[in-house]
N, C-alpha and C. Protein backbone atom coordinates (compact mmCIF):
# COMPACT_ATOMS: atom_id res chain seq x y z
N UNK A 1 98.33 -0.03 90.04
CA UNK A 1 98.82 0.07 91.41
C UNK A 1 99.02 -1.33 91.96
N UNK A 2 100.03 -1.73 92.41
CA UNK A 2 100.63 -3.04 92.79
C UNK A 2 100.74 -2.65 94.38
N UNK A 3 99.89 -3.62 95.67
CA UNK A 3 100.15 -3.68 96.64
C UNK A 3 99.98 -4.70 96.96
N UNK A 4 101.07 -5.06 98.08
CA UNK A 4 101.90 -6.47 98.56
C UNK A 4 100.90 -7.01 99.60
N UNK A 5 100.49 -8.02 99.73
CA UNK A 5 100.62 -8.86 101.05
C UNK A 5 100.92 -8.35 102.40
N UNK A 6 100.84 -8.10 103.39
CA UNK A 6 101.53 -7.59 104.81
C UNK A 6 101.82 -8.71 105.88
N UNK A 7 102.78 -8.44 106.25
CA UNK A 7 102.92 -9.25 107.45
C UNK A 7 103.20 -7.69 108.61
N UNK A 8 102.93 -8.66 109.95
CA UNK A 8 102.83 -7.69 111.35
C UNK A 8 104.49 -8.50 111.07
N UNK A 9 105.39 -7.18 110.63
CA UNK A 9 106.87 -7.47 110.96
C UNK A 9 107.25 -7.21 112.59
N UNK A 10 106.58 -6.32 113.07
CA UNK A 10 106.93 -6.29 114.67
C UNK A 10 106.22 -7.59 115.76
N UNK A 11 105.60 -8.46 115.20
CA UNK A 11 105.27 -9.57 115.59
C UNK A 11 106.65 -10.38 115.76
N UNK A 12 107.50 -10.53 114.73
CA UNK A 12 108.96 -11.40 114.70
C UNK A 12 110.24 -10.91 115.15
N UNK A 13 109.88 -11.11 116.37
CA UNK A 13 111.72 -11.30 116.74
C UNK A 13 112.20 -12.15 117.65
N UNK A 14 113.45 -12.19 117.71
CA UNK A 14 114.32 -13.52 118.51
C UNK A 14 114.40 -13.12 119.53
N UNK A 15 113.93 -14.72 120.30
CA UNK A 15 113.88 -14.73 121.97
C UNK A 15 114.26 -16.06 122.57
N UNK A 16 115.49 -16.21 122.65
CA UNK A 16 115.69 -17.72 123.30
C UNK A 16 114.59 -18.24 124.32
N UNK A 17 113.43 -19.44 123.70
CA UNK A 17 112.98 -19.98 124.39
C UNK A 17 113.58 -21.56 124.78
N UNK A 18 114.70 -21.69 124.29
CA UNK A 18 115.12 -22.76 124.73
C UNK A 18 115.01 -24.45 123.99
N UNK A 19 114.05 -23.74 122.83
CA UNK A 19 114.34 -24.96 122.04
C UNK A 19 114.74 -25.55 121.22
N UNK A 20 115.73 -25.05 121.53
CA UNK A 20 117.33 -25.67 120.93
C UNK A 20 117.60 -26.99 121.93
N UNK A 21 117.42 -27.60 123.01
CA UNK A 21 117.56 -27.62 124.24
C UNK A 21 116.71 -29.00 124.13
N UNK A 22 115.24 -28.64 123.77
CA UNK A 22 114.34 -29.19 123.48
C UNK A 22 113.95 -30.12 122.74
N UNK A 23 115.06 -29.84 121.42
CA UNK A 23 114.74 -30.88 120.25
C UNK A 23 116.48 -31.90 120.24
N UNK A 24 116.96 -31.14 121.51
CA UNK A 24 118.42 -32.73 121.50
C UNK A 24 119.22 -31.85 120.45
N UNK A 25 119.27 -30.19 119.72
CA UNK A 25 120.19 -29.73 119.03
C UNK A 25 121.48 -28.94 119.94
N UNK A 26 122.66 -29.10 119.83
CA UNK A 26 123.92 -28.56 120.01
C UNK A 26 123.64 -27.34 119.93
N UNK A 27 124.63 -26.74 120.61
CA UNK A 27 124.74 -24.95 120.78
C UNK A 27 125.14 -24.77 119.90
N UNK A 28 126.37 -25.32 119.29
CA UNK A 28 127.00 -24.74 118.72
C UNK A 28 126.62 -24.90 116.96
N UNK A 29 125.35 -25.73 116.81
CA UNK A 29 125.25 -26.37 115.78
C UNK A 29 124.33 -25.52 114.90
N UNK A 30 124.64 -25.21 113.49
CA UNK A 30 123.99 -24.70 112.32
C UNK A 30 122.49 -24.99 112.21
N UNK A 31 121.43 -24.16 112.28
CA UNK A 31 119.95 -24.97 112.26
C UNK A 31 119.65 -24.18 110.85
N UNK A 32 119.30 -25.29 110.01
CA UNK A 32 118.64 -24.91 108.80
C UNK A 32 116.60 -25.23 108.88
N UNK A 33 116.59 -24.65 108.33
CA UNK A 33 114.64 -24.78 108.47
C UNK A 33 114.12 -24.41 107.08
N UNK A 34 113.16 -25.29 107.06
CA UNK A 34 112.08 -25.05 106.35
C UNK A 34 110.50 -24.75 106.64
N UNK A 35 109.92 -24.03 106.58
CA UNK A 35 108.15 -24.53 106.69
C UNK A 35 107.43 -24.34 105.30
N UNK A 36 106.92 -25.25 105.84
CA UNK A 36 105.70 -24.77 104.46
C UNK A 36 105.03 -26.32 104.47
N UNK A 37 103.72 -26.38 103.72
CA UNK A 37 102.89 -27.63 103.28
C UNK A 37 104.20 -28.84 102.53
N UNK A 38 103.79 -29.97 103.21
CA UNK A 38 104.58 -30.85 102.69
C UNK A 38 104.34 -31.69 101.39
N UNK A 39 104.82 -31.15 100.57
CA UNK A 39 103.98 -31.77 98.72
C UNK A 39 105.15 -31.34 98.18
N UNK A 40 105.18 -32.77 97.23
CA UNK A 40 106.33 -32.98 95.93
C UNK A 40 106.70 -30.96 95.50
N UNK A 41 105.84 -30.83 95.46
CA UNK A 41 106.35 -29.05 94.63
C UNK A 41 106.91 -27.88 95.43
N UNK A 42 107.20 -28.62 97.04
CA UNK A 42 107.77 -27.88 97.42
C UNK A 42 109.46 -28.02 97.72
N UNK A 43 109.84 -28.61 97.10
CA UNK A 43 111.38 -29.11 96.78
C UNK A 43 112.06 -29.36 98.17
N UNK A 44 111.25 -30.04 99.06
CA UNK A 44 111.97 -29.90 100.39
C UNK A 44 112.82 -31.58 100.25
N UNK A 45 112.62 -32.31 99.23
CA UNK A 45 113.68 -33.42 98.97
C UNK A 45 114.82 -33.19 98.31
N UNK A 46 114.83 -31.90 97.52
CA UNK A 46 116.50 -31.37 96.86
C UNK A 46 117.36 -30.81 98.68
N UNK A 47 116.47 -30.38 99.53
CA UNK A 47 116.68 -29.25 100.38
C UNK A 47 117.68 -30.60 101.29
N UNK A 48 117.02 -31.73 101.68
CA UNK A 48 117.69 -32.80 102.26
C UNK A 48 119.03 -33.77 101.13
N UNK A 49 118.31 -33.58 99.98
CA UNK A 49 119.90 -34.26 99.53
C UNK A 49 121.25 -33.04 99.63
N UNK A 50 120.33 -32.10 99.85
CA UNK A 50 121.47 -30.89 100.09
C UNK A 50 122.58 -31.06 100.88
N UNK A 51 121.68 -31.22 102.43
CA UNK A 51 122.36 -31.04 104.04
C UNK A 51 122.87 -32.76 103.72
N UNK A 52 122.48 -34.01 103.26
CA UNK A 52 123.17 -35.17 103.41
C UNK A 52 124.68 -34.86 102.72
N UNK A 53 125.03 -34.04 101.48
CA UNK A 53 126.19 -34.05 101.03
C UNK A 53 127.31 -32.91 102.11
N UNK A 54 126.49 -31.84 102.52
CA UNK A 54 126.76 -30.57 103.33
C UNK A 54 127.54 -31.22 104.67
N UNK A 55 126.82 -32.23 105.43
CA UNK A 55 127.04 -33.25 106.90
C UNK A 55 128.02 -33.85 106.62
N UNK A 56 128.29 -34.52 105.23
CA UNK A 56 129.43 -35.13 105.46
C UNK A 56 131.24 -34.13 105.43
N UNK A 57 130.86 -32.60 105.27
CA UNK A 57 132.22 -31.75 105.14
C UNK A 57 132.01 -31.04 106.70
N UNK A 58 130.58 -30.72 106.86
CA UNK A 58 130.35 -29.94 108.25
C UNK A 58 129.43 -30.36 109.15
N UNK A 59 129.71 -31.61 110.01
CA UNK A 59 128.75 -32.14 110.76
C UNK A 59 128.13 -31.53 111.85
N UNK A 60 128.38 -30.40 112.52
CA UNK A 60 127.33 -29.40 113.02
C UNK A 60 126.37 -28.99 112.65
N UNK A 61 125.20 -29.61 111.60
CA UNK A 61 124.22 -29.14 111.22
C UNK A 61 122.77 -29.73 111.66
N UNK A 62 121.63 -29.12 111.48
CA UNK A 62 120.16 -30.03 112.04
C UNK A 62 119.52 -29.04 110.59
N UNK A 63 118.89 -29.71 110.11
CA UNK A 63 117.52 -29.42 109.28
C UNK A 63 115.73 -29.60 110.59
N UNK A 64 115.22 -28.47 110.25
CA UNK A 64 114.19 -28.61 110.98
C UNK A 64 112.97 -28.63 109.76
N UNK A 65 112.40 -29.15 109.84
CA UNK A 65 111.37 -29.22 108.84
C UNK A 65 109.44 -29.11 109.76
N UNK A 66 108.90 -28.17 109.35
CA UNK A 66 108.24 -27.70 109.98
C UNK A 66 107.09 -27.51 108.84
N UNK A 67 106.01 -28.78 109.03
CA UNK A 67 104.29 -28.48 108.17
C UNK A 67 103.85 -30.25 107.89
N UNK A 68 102.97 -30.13 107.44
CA UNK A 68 102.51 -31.66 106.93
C UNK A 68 102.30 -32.03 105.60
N UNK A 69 101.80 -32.90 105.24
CA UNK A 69 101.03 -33.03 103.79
C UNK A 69 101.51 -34.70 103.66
N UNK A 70 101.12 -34.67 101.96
CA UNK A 70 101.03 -35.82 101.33
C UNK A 70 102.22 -36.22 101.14
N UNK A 71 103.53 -35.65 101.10
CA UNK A 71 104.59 -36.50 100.84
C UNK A 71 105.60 -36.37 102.03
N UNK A 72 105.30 -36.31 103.26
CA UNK A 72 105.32 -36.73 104.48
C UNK A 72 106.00 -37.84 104.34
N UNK A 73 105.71 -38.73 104.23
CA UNK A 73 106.02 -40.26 104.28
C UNK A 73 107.25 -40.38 103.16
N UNK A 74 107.31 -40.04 102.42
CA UNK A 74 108.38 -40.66 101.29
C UNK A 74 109.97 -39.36 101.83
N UNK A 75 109.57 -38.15 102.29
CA UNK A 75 110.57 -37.77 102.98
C UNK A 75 111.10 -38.33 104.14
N UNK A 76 110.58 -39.02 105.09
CA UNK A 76 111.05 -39.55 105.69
C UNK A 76 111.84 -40.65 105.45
N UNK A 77 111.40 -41.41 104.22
CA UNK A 77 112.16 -42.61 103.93
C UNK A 77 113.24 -42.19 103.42
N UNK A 78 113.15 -40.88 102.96
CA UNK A 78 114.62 -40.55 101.95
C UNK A 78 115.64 -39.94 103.41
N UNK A 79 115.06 -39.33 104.21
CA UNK A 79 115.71 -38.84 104.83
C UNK A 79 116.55 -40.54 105.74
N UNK A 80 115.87 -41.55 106.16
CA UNK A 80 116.04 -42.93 106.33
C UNK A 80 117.41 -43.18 105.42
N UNK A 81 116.99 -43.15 104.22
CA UNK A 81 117.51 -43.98 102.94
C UNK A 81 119.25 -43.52 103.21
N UNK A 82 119.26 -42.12 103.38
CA UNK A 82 120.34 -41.36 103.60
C UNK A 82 121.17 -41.17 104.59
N UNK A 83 120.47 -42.07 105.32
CA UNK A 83 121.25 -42.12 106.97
C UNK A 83 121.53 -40.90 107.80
N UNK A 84 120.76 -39.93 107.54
CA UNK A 84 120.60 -38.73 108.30
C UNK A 84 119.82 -38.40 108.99
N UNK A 85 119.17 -39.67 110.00
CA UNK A 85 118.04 -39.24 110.73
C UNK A 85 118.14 -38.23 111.95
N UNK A 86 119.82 -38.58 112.15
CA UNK A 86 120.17 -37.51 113.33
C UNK A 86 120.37 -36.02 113.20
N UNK A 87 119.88 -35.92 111.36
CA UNK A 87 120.56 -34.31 111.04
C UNK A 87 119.25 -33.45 110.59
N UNK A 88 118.15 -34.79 110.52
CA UNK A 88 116.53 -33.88 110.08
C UNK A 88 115.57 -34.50 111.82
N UNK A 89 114.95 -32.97 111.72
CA UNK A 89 113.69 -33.05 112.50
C UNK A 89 112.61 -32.65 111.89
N UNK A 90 111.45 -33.90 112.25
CA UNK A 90 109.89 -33.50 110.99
C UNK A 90 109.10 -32.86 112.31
N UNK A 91 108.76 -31.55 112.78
CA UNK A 91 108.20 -31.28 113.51
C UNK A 91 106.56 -31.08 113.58
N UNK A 92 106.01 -31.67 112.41
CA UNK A 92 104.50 -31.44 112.03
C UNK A 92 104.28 -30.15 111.95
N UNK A 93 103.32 -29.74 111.70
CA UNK A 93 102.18 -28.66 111.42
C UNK A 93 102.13 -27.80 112.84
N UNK A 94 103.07 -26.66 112.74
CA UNK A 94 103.07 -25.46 113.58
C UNK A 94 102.34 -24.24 114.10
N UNK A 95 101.46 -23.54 114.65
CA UNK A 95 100.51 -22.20 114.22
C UNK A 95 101.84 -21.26 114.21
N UNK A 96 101.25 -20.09 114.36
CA UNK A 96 101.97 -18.87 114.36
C UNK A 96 102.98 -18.32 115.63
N UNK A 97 102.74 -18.76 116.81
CA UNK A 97 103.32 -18.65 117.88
C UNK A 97 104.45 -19.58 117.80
N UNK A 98 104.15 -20.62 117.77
CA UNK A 98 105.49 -22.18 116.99
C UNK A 98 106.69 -21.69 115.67
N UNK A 99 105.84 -20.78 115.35
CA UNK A 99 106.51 -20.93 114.06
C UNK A 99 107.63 -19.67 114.28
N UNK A 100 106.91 -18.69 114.67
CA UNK A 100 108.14 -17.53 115.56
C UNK A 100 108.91 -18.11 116.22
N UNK A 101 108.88 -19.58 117.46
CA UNK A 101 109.77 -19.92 118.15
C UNK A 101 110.39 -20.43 117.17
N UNK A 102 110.35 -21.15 116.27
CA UNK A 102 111.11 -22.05 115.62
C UNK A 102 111.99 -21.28 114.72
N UNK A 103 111.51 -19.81 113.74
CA UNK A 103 112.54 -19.03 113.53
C UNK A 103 113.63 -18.19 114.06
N UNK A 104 113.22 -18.40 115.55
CA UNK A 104 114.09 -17.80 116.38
C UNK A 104 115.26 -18.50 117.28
N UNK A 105 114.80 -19.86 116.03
CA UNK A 105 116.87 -20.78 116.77
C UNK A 105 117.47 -20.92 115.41
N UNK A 106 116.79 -20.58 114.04
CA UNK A 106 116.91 -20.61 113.10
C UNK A 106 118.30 -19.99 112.74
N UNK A 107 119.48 -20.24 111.86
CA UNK A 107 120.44 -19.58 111.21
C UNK A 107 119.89 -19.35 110.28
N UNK A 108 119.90 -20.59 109.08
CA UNK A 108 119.36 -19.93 107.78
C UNK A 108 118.22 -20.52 107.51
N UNK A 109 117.48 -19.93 106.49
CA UNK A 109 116.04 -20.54 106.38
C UNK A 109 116.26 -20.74 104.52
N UNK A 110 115.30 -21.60 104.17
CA UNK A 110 115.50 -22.29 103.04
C UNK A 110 113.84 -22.38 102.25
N UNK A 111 113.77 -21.94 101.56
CA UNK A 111 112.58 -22.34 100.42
C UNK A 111 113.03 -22.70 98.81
N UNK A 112 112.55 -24.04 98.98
CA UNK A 112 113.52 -24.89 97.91
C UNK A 112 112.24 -24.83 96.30
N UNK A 113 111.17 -24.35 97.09
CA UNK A 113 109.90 -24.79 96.16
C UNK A 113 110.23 -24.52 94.55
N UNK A 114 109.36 -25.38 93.63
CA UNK A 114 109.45 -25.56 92.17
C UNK A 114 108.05 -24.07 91.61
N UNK A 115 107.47 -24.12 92.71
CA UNK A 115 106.45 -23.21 92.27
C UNK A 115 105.77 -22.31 93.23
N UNK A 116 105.85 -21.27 93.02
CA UNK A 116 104.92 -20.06 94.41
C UNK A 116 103.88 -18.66 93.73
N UNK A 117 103.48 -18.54 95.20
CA UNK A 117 102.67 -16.79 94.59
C UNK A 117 103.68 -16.33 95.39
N UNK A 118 103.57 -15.47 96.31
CA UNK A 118 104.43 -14.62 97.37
C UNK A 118 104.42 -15.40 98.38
N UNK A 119 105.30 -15.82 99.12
CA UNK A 119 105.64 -16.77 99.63
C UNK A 119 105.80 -15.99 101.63
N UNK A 120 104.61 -16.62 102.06
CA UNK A 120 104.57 -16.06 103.49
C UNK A 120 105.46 -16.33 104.46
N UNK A 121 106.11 -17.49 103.84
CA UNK A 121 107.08 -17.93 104.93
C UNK A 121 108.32 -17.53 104.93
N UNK A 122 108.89 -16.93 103.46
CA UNK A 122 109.79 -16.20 103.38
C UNK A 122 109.78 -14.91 103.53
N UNK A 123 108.59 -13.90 103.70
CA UNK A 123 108.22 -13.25 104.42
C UNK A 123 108.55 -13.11 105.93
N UNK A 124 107.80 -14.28 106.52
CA UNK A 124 108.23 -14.17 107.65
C UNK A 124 109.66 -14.40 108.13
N UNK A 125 110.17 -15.32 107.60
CA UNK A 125 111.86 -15.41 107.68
C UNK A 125 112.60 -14.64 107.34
N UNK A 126 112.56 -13.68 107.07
CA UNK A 126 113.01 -11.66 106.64
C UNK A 126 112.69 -11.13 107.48
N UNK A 127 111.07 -11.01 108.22
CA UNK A 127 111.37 -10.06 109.19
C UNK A 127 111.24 -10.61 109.90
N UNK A 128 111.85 -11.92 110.44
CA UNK A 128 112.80 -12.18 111.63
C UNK A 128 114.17 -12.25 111.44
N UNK A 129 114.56 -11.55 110.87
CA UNK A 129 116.10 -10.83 110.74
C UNK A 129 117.20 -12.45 110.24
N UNK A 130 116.25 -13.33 109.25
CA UNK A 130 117.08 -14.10 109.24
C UNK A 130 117.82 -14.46 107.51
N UNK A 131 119.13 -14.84 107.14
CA UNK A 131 119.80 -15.38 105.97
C UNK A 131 118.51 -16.13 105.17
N UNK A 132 118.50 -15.93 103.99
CA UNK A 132 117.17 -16.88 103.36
C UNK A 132 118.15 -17.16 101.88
N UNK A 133 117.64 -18.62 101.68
CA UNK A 133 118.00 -19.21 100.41
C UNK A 133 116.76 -19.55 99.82
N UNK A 134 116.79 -19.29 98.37
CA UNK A 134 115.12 -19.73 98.21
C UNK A 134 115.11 -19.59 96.55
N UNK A 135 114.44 -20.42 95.84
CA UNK A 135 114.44 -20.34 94.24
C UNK A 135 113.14 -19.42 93.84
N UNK A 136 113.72 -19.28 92.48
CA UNK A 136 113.84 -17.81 91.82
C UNK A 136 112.34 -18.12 90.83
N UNK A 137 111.45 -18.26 92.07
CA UNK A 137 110.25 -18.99 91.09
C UNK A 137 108.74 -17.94 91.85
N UNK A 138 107.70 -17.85 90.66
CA UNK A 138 106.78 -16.71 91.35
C UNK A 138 106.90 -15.52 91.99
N UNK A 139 106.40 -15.41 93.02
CA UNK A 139 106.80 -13.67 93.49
C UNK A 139 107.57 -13.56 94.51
N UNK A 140 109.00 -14.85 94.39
CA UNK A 140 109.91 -14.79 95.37
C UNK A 140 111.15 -13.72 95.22
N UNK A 141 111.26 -13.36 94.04
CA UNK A 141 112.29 -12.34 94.01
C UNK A 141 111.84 -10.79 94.13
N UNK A 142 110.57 -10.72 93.80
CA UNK A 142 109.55 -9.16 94.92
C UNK A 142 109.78 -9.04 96.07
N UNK A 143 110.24 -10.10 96.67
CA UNK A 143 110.87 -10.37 98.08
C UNK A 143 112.59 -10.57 97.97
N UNK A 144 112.78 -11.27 97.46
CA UNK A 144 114.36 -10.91 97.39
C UNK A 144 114.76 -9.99 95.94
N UNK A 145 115.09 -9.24 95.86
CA UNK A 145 114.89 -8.48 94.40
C UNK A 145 116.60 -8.27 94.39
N UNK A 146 117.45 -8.56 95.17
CA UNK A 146 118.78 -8.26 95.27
C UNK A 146 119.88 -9.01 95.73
N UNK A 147 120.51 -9.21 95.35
CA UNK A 147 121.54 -10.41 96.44
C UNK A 147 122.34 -9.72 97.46
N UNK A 148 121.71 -8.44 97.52
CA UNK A 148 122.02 -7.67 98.92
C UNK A 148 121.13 -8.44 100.26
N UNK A 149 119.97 -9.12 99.45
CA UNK A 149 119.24 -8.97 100.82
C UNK A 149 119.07 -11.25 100.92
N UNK A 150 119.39 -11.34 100.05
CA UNK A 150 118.76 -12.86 99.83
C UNK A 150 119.82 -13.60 98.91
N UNK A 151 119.21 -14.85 99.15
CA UNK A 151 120.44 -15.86 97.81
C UNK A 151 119.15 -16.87 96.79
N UNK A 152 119.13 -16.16 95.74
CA UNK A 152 118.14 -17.36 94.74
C UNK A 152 118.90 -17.48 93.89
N UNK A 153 118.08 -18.80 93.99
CA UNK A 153 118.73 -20.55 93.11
C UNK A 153 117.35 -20.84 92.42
N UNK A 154 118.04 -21.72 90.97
CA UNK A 154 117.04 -22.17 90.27
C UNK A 154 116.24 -23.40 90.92
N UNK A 155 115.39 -23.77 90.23
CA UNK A 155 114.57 -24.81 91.43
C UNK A 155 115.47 -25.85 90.94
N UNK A 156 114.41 -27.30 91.50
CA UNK A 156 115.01 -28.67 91.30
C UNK A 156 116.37 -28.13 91.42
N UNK A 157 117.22 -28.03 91.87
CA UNK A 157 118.69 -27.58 91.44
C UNK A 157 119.83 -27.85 92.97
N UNK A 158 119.85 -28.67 93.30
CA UNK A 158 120.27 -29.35 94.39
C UNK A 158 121.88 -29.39 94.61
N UNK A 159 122.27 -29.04 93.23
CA UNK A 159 123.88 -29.30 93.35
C UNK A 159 124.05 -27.07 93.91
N UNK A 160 123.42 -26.49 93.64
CA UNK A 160 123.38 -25.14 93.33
C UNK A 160 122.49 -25.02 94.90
N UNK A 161 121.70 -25.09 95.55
CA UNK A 161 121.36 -25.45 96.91
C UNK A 161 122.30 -25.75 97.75
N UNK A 162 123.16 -26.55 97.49
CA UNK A 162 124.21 -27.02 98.82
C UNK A 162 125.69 -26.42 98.42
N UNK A 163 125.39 -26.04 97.23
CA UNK A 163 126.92 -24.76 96.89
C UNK A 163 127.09 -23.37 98.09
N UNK A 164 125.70 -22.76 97.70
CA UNK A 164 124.75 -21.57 98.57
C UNK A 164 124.52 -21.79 99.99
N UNK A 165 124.48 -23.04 100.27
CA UNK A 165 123.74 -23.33 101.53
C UNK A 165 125.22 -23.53 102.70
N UNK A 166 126.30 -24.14 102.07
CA UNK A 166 127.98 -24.45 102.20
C UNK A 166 128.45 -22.96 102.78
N UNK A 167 128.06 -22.28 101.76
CA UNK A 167 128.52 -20.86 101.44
C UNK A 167 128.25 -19.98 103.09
N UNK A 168 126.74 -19.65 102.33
CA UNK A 168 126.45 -19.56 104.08
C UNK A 168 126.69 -19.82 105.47
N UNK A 169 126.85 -21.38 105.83
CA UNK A 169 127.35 -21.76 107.01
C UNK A 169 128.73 -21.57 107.45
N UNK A 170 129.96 -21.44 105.86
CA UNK A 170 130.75 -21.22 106.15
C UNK A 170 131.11 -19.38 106.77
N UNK A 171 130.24 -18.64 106.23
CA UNK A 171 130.51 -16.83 106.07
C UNK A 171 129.51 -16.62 107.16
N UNK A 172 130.05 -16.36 108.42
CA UNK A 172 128.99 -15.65 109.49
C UNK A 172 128.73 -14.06 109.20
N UNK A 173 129.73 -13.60 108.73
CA UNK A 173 129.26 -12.49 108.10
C UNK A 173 128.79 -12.31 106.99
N UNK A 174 128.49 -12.76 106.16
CA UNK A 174 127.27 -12.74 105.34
C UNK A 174 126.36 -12.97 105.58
N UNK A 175 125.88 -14.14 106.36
CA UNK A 175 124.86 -14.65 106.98
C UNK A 175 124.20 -13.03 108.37
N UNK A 176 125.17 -12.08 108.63
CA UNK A 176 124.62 -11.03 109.39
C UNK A 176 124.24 -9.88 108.49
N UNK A 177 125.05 -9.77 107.54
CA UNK A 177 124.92 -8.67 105.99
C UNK A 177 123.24 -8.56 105.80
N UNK A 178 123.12 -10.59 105.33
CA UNK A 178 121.41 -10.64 105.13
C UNK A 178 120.83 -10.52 105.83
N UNK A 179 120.81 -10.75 106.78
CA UNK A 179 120.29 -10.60 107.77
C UNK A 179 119.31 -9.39 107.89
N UNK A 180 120.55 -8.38 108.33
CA UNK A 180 120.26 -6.77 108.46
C UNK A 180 119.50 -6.26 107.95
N UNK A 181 119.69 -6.59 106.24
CA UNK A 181 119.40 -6.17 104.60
C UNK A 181 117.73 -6.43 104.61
N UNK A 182 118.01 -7.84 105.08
CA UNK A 182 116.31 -8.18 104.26
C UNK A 182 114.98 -7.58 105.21
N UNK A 183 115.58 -7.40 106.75
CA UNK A 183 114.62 -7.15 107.69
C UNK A 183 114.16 -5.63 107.56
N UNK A 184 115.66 -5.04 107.30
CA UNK A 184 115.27 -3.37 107.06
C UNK A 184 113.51 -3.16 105.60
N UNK A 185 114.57 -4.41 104.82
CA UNK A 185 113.11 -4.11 103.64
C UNK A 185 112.08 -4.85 104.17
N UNK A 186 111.80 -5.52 104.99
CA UNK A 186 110.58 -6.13 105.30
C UNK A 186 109.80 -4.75 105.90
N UNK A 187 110.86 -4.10 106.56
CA UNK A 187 110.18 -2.90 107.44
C UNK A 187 109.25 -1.91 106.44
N UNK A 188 110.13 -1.87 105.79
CA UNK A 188 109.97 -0.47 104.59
C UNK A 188 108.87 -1.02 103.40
N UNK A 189 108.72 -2.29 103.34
CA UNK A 189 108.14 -2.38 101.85
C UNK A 189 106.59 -3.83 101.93
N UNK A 190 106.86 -4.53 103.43
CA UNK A 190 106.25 -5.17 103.59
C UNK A 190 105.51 -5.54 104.93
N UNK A 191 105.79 -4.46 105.92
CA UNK A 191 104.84 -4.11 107.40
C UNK A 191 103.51 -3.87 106.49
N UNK A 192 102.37 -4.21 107.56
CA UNK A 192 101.44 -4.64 107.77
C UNK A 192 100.81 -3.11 107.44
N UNK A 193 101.54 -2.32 108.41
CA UNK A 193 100.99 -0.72 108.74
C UNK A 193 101.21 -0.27 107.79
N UNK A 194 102.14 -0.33 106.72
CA UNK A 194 102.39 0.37 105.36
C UNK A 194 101.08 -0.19 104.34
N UNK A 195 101.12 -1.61 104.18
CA UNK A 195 99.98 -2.02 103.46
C UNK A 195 99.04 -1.91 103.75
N UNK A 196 98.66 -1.24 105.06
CA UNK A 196 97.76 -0.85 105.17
C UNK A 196 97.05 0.86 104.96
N UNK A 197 97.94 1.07 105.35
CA UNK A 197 97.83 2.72 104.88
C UNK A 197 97.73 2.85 103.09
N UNK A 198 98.46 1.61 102.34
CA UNK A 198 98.54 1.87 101.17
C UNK A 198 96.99 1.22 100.31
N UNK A 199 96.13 0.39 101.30
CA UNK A 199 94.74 -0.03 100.93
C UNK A 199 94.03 1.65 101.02
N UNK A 200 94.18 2.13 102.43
CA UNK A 200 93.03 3.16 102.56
C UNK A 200 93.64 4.64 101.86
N UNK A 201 94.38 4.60 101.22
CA UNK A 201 94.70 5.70 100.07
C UNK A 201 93.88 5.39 99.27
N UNK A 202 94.18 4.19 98.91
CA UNK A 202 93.63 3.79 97.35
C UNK A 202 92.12 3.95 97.48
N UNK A 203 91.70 3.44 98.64
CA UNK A 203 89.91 3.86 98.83
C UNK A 203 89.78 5.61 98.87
N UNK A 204 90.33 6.15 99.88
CA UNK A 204 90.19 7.53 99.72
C UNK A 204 90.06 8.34 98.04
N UNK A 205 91.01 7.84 97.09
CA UNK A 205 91.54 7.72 95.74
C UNK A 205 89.93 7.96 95.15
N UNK A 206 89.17 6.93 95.63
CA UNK A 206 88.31 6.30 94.02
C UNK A 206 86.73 6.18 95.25
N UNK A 207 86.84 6.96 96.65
CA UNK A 207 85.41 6.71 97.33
C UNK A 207 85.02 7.82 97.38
């Protein structure tokens, strides 16, 4: 018997709080995001050489980058190195209330990582009804299992990241397709209330 992880999917949804407004980003402008711990294995330096090649065909874009860690510092220099300081924001280490606002100016969300278990943040970026790009590593495709609902890419794979990522910004309707797709299955296969009902079977089962 295989049971998932839960997230409170009725916890996530979009509510203009305005900080779009807040961080100096355009209305009209594409917000890509990431969260997660900031360490070499989470490929969030393929994710920026991405948007530096992406900025120079579609300059309406902002990368938001959202967590901390040890390689903190050398992203910034690359992001420096690349002359895109105006297209990334490092917003530090978010809780859970932050992190809902921040998916909720979000277009597409991005998990670039080389290595995962089930990945909470792409979790949560599903059932907040949003486009997700994310490599095809650990128990990320239990979560995207279809390219009905998601777009996976091999890791390290940066030329294949900003193909996908192009793709997206250009197709607003695709970007609503996934949308729709992935939140319905967050409902159905990864609410909180289902995994939970599906723990106290299993006790009823064997108590």
């Amino acid at each position: 018997i295989k049971i998932y992880n839960g997230i409170d999917v009725d916890f996530f949804s979009k509510a203009d709080s305005g900080l779009k407004n807040k961080l100096g980003i355009a209305k009209n402008s594409i917000v890509i995001t990431f969260v997660g711990r900031i360490i070499f294995a989470k490929g969030v330096q393929d994710l920026i050489t991405a948007v530096k090649k992406i900025s120079e065909k579609i300059p309406n874009i902002n990368l938001l980058i959202a967590g901390n860690g040890p390689h903190l510092n050398q992203l910034k220099r690359q992001t420096r190195d690349l002359n895109i300081e105006d297209k990334v924001n490092f917003l530090g280490e978010k809780n859970r209330e932050e992190i809902k606002e921040l998916l909720g100016l979000t277009d597409i969300f991005v998990n670039p990582s080389y290595s995962e278990g089930l990945p909470t943040s792409v979790l949560e970026a599903g059932a907040m009804e949003l486009p997700i790009i994310a490599t095809n590593v650990g128990g990320t495709e239990e979560i995207i299992p279809s390219q009905e609902l998601g777009i996976l890419i091999p890791p390290q794979n940066p030329d294949s990241l900003e193909k996908n990522l192009q793709k997206l910004i250009q197709d607003k309707g695709l970007r609503e397709t996934l949308s729709k797709n992935i939140r319905k299955f967050m409902e159905e296969k990864f609410n909180w209330e289902i995994i939970t009902n599906q723990y106290l079977n299993l006790f009823k089962k064997y108590v």
